[in-house]
C-alpha atoms as a PDB file:
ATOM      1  CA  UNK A   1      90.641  43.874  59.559  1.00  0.00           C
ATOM      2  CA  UNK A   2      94.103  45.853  59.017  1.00  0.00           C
ATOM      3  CA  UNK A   3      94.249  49.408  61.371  1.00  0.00           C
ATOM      4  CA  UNK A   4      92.391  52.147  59.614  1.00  0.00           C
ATOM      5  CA  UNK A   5      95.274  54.145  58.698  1.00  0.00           C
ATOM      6  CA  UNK A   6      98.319  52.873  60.583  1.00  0.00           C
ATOM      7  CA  UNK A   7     100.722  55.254  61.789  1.00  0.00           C
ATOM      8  CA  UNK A   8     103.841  53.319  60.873  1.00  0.00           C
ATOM      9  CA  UNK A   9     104.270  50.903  58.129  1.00  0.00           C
ATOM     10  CA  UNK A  10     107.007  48.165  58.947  1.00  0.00           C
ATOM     11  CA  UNK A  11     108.148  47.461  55.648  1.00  0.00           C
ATOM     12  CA  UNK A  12     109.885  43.725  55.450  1.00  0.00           C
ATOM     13  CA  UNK A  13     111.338  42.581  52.266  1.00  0.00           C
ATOM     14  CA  UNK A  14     111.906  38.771  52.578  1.00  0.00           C
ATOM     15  CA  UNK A  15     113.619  36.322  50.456  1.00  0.00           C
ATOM     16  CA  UNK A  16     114.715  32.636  51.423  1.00  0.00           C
ATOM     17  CA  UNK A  17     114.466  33.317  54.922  1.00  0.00           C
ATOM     18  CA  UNK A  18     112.283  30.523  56.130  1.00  0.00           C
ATOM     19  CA  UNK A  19     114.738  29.852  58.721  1.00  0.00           C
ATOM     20  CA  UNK A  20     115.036  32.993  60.618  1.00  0.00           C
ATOM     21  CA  UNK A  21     111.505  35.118  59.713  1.00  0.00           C
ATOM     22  CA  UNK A  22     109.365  33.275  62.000  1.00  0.00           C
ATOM     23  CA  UNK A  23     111.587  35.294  65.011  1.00  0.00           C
ATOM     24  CA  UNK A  24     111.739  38.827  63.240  1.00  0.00           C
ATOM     25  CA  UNK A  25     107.606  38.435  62.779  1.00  0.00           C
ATOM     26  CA  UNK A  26     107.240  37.657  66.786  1.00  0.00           C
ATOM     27  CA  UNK A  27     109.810  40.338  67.239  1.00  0.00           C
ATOM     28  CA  UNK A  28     107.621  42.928  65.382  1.00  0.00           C
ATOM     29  CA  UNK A  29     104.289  42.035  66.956  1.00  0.00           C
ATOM     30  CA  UNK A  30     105.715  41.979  70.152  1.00  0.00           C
ATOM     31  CA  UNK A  31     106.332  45.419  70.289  1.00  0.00           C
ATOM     32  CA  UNK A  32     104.748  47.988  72.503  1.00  0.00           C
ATOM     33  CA  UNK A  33     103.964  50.640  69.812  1.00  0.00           C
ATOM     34  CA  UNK A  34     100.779  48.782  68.315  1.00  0.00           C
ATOM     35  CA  UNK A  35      99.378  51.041  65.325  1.00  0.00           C
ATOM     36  CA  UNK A  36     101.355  49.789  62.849  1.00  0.00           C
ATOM     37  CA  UNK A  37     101.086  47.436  59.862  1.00  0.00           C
ATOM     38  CA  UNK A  38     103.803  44.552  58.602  1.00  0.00           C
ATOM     39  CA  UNK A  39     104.117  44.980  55.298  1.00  0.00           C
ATOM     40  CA  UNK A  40     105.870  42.053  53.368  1.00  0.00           C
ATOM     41  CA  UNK A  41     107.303  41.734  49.992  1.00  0.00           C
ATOM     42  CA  UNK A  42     107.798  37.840  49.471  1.00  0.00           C
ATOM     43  CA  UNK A  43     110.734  38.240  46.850  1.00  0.00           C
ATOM     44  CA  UNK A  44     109.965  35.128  44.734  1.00  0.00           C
ATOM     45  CA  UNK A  45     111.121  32.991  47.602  1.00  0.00           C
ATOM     46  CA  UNK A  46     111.576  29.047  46.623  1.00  0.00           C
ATOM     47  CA  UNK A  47     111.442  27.869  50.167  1.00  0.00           C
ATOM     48  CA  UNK A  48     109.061  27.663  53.248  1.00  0.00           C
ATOM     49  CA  UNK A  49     109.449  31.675  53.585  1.00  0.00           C
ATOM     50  CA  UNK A  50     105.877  32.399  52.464  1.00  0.00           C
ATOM     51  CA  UNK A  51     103.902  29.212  53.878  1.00  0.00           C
ATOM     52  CA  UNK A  52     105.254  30.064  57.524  1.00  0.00           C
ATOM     53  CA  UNK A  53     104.618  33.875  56.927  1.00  0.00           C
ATOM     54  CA  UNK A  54     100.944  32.199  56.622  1.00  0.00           C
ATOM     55  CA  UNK A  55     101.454  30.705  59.834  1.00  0.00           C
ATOM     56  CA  UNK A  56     100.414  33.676  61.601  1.00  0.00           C
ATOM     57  CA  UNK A  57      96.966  35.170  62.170  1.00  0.00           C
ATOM     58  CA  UNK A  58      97.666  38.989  62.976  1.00  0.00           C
ATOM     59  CA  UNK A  59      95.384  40.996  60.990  1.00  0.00           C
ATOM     60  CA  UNK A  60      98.475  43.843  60.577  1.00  0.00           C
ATOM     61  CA  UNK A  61     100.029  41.420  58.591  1.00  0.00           C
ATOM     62  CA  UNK A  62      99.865  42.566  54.809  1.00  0.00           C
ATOM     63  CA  UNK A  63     102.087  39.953  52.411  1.00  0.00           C
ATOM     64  CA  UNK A  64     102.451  41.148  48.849  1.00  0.00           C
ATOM     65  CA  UNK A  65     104.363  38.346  46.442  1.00  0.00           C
ATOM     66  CA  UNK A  66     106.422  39.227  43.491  1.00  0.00           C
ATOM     67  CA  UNK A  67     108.931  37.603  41.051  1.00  0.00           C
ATOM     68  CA  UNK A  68     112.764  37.637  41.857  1.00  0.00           C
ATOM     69  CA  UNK A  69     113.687  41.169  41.370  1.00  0.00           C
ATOM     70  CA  UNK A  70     116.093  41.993  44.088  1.00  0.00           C
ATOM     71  CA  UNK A  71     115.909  43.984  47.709  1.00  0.00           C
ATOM     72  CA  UNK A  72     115.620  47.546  46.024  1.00  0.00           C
ATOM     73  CA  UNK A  73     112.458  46.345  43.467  1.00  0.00           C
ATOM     74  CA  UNK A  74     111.100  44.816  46.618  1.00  0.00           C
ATOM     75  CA  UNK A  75     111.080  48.102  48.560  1.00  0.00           C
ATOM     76  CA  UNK A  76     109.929  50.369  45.968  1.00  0.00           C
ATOM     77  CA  UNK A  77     106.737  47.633  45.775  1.00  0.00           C
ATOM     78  CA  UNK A  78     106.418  47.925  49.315  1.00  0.00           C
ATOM     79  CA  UNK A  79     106.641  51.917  49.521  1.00  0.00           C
ATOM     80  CA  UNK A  80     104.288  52.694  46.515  1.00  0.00           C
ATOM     81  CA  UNK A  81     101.956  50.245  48.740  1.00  0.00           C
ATOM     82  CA  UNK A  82     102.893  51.629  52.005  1.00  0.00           C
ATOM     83  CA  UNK A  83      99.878  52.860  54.010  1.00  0.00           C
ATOM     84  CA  UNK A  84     101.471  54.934  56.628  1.00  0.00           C
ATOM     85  CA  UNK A  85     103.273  58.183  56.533  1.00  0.00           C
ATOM     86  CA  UNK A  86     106.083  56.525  58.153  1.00  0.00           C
ATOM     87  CA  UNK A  87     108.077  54.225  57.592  1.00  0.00           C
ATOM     88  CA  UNK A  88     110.677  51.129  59.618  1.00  0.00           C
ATOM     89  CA  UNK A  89     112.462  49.552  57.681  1.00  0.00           C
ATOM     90  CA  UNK A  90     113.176  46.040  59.399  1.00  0.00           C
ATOM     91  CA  UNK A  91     115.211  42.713  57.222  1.00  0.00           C
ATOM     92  CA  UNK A  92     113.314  39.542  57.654  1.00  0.00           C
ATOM     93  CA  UNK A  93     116.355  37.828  59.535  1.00  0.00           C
ATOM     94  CA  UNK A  94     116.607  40.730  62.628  1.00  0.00           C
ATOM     95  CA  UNK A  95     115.267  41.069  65.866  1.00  0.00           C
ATOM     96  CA  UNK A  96     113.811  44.173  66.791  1.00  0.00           C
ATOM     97  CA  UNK A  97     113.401  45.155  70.658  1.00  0.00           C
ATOM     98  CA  UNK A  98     110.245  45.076  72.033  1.00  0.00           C
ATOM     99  CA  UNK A  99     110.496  49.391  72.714  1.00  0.00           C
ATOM    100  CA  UNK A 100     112.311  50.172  69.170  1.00  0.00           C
ATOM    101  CA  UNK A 101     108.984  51.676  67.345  1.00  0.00           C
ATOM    102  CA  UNK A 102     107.770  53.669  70.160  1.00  0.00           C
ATOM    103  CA  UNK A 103     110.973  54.892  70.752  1.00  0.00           C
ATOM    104  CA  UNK A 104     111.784  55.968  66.971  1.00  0.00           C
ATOM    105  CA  UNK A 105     107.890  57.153  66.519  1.00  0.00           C
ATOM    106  CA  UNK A 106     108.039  59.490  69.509  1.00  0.00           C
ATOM    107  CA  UNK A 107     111.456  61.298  68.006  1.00  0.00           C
ATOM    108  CA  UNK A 108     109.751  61.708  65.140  1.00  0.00           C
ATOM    109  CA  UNK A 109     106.818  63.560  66.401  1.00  0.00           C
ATOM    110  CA  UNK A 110     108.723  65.747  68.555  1.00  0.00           C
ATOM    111  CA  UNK A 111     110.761  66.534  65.998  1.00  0.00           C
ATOM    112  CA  UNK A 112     108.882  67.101  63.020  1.00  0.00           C
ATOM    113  CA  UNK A 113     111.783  68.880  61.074  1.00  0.00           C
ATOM    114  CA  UNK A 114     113.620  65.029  61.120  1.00  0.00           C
ATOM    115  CA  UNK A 115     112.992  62.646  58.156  1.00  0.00           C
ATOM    116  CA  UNK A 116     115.266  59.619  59.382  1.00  0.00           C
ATOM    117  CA  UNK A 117     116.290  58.620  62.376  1.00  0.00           C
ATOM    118  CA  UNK A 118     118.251  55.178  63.013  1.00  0.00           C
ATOM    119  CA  UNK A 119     120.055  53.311  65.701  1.00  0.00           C
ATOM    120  CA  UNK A 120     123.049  51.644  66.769  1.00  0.00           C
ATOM    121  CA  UNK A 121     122.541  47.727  66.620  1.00  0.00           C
ATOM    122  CA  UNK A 122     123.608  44.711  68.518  1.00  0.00           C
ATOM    123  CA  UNK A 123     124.735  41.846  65.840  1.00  0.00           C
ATOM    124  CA  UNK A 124     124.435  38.397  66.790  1.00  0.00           C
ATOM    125  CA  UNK A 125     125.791  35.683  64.516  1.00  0.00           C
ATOM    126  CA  UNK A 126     123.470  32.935  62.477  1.00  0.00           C
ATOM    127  CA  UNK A 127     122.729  31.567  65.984  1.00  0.00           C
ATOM    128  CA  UNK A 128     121.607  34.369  67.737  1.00  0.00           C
ATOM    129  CA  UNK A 129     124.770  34.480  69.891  1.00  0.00           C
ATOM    130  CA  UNK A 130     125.982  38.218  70.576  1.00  0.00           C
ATOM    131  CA  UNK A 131     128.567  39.629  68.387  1.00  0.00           C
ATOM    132  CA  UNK A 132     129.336  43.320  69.335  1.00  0.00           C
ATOM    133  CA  UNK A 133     127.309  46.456  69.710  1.00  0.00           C
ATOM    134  CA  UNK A 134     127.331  48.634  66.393  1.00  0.00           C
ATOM    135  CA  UNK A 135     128.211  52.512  67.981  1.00  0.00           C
ATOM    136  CA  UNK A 136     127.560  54.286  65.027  1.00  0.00           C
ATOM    137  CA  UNK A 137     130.535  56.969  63.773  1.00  0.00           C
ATOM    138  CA  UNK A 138     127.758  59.815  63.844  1.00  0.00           C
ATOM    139  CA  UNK A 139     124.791  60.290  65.719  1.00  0.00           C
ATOM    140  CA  UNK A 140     123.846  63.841  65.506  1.00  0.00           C
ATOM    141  CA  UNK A 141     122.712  65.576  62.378  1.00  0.00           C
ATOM    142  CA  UNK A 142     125.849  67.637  62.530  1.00  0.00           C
ATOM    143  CA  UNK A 143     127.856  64.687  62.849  1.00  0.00           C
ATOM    144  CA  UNK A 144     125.975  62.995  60.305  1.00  0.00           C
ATOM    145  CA  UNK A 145     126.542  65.799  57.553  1.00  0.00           C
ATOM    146  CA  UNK A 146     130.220  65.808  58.270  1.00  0.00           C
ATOM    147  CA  UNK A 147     130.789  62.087  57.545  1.00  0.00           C
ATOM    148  CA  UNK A 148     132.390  61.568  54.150  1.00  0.00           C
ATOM    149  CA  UNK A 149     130.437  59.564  51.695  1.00  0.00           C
ATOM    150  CA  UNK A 150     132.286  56.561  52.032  1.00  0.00           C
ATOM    151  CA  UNK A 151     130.605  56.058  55.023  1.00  0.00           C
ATOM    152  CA  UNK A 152     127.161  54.824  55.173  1.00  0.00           C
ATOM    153  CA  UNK A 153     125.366  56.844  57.852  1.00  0.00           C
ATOM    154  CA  UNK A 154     122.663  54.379  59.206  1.00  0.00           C
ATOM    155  CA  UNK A 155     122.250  50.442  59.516  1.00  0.00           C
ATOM    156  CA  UNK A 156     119.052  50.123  56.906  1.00  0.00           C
ATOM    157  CA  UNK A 157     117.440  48.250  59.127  1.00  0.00           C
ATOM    158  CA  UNK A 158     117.355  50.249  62.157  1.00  0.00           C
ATOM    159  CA  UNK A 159     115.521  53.527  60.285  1.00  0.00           C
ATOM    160  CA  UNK A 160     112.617  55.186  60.521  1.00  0.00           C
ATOM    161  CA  UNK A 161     111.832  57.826  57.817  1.00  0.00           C
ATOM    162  CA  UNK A 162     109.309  60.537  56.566  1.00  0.00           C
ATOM    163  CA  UNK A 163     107.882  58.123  53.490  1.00  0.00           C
ATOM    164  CA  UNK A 164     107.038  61.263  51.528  1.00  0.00           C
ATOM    165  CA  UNK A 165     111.143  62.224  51.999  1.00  0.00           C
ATOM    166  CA  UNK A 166     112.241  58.898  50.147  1.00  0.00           C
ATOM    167  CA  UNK A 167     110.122  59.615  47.683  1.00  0.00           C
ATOM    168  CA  UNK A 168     110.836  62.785  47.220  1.00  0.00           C
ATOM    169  CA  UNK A 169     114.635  61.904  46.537  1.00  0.00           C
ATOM    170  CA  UNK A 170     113.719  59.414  44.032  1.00  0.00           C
ATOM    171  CA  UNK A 171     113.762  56.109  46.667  1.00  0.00           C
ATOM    172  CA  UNK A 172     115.644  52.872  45.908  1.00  0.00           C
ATOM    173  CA  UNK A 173     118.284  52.594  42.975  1.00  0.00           C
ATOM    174  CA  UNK A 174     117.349  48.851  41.454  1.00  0.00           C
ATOM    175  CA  UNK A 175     120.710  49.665  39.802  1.00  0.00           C
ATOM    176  CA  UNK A 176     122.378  49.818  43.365  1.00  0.00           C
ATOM    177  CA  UNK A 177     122.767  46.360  44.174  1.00  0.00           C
ATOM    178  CA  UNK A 178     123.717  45.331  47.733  1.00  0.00           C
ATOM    179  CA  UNK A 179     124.360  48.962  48.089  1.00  0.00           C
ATOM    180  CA  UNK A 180     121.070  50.564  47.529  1.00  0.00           C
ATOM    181  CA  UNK A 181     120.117  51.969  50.686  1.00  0.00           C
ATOM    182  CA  UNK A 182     123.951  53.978  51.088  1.00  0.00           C
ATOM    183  CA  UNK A 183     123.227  55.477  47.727  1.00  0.00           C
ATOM    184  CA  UNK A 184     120.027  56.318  48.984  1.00  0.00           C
ATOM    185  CA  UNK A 185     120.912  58.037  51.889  1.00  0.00           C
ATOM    186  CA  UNK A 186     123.224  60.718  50.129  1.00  0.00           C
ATOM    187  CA  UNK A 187     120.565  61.913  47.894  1.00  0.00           C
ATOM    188  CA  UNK A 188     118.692  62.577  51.387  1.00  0.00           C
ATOM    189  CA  UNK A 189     120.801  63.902  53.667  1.00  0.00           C
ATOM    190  CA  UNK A 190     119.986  67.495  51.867  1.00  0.00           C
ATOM    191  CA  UNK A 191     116.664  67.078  52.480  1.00  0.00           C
ATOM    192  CA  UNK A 192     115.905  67.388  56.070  1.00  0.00           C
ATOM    193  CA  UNK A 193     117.585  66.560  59.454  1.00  0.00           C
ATOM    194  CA  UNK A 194     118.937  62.960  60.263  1.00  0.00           C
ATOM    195  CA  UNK A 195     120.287  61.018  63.403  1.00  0.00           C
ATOM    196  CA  UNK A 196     120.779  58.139  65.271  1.00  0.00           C
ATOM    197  CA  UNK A 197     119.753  57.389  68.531  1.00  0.00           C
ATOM    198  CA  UNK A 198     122.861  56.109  70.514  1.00  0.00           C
ATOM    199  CA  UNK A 199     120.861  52.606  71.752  1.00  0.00           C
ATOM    200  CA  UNK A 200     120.609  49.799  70.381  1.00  0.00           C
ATOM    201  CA  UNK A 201     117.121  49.428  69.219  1.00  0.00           C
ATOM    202  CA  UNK A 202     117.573  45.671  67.175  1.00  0.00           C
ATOM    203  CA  UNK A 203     119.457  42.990  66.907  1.00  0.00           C
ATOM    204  CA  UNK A 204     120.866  42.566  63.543  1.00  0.00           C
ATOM    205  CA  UNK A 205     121.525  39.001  62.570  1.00  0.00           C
ATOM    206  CA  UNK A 206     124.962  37.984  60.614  1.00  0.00           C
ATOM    207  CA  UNK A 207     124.601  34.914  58.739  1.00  0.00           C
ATOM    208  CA  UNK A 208     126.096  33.490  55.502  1.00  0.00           C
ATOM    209  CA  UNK A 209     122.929  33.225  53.553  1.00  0.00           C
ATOM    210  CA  UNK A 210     122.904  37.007  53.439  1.00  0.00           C
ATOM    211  CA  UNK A 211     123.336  39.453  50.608  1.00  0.00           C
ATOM    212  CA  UNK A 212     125.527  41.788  53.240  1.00  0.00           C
ATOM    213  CA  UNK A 213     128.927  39.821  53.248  1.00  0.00           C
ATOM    214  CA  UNK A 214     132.025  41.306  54.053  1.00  0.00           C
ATOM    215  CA  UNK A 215     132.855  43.565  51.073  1.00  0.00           C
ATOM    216  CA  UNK A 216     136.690  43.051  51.134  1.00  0.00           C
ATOM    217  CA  UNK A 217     135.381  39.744  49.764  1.00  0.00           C
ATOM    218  CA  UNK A 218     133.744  41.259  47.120  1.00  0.00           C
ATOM    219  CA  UNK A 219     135.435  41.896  43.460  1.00  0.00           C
ATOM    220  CA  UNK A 220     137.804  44.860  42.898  1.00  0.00           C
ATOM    221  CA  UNK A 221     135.389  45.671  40.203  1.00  0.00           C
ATOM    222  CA  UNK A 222     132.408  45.810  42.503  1.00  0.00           C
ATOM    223  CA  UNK A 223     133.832  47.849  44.953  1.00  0.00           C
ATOM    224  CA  UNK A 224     135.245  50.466  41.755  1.00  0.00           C
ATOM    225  CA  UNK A 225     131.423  50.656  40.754  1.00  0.00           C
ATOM    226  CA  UNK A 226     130.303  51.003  44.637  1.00  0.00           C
ATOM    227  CA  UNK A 227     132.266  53.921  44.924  1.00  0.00           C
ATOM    228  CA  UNK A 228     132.348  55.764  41.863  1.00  0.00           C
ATOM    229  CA  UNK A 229     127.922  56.108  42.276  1.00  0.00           C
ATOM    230  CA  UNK A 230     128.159  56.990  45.754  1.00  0.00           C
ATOM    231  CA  UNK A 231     130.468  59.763  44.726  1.00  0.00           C
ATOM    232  CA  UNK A 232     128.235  60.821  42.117  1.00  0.00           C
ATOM    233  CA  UNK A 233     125.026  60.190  43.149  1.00  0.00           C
ATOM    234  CA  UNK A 234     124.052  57.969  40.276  1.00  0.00           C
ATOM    235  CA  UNK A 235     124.732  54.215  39.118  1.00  0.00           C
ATOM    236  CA  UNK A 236     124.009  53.684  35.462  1.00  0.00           C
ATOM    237  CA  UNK A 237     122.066  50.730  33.891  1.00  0.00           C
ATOM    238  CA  UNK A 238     125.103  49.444  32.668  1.00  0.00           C
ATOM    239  CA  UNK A 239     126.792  49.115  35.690  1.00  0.00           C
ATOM    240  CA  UNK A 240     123.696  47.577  37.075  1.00  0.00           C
ATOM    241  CA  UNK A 241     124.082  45.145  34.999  1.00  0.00           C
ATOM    242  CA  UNK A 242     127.321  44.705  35.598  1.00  0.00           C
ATOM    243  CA  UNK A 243     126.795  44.679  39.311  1.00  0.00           C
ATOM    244  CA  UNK A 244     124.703  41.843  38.931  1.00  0.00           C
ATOM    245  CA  UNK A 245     126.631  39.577  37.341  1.00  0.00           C
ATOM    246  CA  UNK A 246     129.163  40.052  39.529  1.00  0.00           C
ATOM    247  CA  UNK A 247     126.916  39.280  42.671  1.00  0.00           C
ATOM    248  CA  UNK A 248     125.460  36.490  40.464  1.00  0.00           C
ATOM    249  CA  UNK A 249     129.059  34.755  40.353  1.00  0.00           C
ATOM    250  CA  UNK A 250     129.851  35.037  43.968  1.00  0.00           C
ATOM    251  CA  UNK A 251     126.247  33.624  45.531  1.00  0.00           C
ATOM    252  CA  UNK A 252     127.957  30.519  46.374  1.00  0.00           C
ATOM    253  CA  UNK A 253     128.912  28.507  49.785  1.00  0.00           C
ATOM    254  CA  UNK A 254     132.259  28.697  49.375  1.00  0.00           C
ATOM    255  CA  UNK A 255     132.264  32.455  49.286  1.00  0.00           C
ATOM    256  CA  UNK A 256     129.634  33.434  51.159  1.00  0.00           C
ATOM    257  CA  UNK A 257     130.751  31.049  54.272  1.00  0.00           C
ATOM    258  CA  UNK A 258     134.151  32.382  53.638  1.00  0.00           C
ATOM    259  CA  UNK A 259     133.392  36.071  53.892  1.00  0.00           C
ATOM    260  CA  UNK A 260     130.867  35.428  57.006  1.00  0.00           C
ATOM    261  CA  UNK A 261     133.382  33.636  59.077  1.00  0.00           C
ATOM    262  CA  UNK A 262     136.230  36.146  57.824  1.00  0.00           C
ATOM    263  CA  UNK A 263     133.889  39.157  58.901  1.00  0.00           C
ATOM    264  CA  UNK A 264     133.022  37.738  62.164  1.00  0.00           C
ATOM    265  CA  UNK A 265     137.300  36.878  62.800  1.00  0.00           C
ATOM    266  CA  UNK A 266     137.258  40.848  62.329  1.00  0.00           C
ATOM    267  CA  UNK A 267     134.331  41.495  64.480  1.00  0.00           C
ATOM    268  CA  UNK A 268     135.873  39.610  67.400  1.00  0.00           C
ATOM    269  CA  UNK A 269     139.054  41.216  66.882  1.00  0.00           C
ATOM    270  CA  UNK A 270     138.252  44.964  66.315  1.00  0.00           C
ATOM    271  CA  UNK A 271     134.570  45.375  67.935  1.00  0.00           C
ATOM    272  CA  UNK A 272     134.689  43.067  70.276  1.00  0.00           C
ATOM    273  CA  UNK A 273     138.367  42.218  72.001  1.00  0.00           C
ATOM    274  CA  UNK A 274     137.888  38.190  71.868  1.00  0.00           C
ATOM    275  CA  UNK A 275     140.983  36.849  70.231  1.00  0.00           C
ATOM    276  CA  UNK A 276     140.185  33.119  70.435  1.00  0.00           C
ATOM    277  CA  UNK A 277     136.960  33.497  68.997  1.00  0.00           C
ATOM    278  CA  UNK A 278     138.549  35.511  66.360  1.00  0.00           C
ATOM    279  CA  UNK A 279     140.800  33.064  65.472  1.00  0.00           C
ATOM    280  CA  UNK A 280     138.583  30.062  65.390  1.00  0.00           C
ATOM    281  CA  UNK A 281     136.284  31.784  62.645  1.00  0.00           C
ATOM    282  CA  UNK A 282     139.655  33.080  60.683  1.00  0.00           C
ATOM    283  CA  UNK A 283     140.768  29.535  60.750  1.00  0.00           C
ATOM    284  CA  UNK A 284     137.153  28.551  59.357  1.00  0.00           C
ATOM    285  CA  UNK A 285     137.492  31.459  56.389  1.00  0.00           C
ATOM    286  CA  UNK A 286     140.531  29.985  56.135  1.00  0.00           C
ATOM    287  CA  UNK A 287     139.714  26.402  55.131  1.00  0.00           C
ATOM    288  CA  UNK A 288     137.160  27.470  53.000  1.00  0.00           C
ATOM    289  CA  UNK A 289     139.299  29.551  51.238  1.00  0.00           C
ATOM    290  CA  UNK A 290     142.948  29.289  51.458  1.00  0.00           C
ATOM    291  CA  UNK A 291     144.492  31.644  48.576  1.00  0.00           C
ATOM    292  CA  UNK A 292     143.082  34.490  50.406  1.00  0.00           C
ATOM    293  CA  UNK A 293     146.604  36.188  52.138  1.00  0.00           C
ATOM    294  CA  UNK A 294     144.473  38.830  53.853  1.00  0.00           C
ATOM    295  CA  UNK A 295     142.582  36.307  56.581  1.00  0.00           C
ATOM    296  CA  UNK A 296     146.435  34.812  57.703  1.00  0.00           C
ATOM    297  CA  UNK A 297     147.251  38.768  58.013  1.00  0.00           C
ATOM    298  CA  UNK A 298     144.451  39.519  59.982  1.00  0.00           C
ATOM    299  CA  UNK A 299     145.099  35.795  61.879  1.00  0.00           C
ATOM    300  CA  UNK A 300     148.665  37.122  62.797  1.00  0.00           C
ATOM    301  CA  UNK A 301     147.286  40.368  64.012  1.00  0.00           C
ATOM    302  CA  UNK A 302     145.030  38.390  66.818  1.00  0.00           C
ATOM    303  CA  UNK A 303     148.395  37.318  68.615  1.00  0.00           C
ATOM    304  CA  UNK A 304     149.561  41.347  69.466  1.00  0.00           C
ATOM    305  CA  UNK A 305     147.971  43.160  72.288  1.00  0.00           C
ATOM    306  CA  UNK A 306     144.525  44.745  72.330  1.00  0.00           C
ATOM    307  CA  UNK A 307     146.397  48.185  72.820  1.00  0.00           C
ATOM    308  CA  UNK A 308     148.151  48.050  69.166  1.00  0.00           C
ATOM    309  CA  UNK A 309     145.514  46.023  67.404  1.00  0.00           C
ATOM    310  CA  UNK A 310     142.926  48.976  68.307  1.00  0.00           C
ATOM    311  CA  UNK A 311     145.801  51.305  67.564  1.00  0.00           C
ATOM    312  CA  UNK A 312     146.072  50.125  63.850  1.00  0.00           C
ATOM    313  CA  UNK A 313     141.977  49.684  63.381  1.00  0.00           C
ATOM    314  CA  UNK A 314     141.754  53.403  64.350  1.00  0.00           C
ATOM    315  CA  UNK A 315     143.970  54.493  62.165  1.00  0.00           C
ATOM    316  CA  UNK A 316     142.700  52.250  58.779  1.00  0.00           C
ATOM    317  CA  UNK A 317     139.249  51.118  59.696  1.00  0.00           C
ATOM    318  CA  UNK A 318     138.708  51.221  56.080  1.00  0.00           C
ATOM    319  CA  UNK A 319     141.680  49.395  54.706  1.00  0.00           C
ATOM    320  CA  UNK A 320     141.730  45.730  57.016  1.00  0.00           C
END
């Protein structure tokens, strides 16, 4: 029998993830906060994703299945079906730590004027292996409200937030694709406080099959959109459409290997001072995909000192 009115829904959108959701499942009933249910939105998965959901018995468990529609379609299923007042959001290929729901449930009740609250993150690559830590650039809801809108406030899958907020403010763009929890976020940062707690409170997982790549791989044209509707608040159908194609085109190996490797070169480099791990996964974005002049830039760059390589990151964390 599911918890009579659970205090938290986790809400877990899953598509193609047979080989990593067995881990985030354990991670989530592992944790110490216990009145919660695991909501799951199977996204039209075509491989083992659903049958080893099935695998496990826990009666918090709730699985929902619907056709291909996307991330954003599959949260707006899961919050109209949401059975809690709050809700973590949590990606079927992460790790949460065992204290991150108690943690993010106590803020919330002793601070009942807060309708998100997020984390910073350790990311570990496809094989679990430790990355960097994620410090985010605001953590306060001051510093939060000062960020410019380019920058997306919270790692989606480290918040917790007021359900009846996200509704209020309209909740996922199905427009917004690969960006729909950023344009999110800046229709509800006027609608209550924010923050981030500065600990990491999961372990988000970098890996090639994901829909996150390393936007400097993405098309001029996508990134044009991107901006324009987080700007404005608002991403037309048109551009939704457009938006898809686009994505559509570049779900392939070749590009989504090349942009994983190239993002993790930059991870060792900026986040994480490691220069020969940086340049073994340049080399590997690289040979994937050689026209690409900004990966031998960015190579070069991992042969100067840490001083001037943080130097330059500082000043255009934005443009490299």
């Amino acid at each position: 029998m599911l918890p009579p009115d659970p205090k938290i829904t986790v809400l877990m959108p899953a598509y193609n993830v047979a080989k990593y959701i067995g881990q985030a499942i354990d991670s989530v009933l592992a944790q110490s906060f216990t009145d919660f249910e695991l909501l799951i939105i199977n996204d039209g998965s075509t491989d083992d994703t659903e049958t080893i959901i099935h695998t496990f018995s826990d009666k918090r468990i709730r699985l929902i299945n619907q056709p291909n529609r996307g991330v954003a379609a599959a949260l707006n299923l899961g919050l109209m079906n949401a059975n809690a007042p709050l809700i973590a959001r949590f990606d079927a290929d992460d790790i949460c730590m065992t204290e991150r729901l108690h943690v993010q449930y106590d803020f919330m009740m002793n601070n009942p004027q807060y309708i998100i609250v997020g984390s910073d993150a350790d990311y570990v690559d496809m094989d679990g292996e430790f990355v960097f830590t994620c410090s985010m650039p605001a953590h306060t809801n001051e510093e939060i409200q000062e960020l410019t809108v380019r920058n997306c406030p919270f790692i989606h899958s480290s918040v917790l937030y007021r359900k009846a907020a996200i509704m209020k403010a309209g909740g996922y763009d199905e427009h917004a694709c690969a960006f729909e929890d950023h344009l999110l976020w800046t229709k509800c940062i006027g609608l209550g406080k924010t923050c981030n707690l500065p600990v990491p409170l999961l372990q988000v997982r970098l890996n090639p099959e994901s829909i996150s790549i390393d936007e400097k791989w993405r098309t001029k044209r996508f990134r044009e959109i991107k901006s324009q509707s987080i700007n404005s608040g608002n991403v037309t159908k048109q551009e939704g459409i457009e938006l898809q194609t686009i994505l559509k085109k570049q779900n392939n190996p070749r590009i989504k290997e090349g942009a994983y490797y190239s993002l993790l070169g930059k991870k060792y480099l900026w986040n994480n001072h490691q220069p020969k791990k940086a340049r073994d996964n340049l080399l590997k974005a690289i040979r994937i995909n050689p026209a690409r002049i900004d990966s031998y830039f960015i190579l070069a760059l991992s042969f100067f000192p840490e001083r001037l390589i943080s130097r330059l990151y500082k000043m255009k964390p934005n443009s490299i």
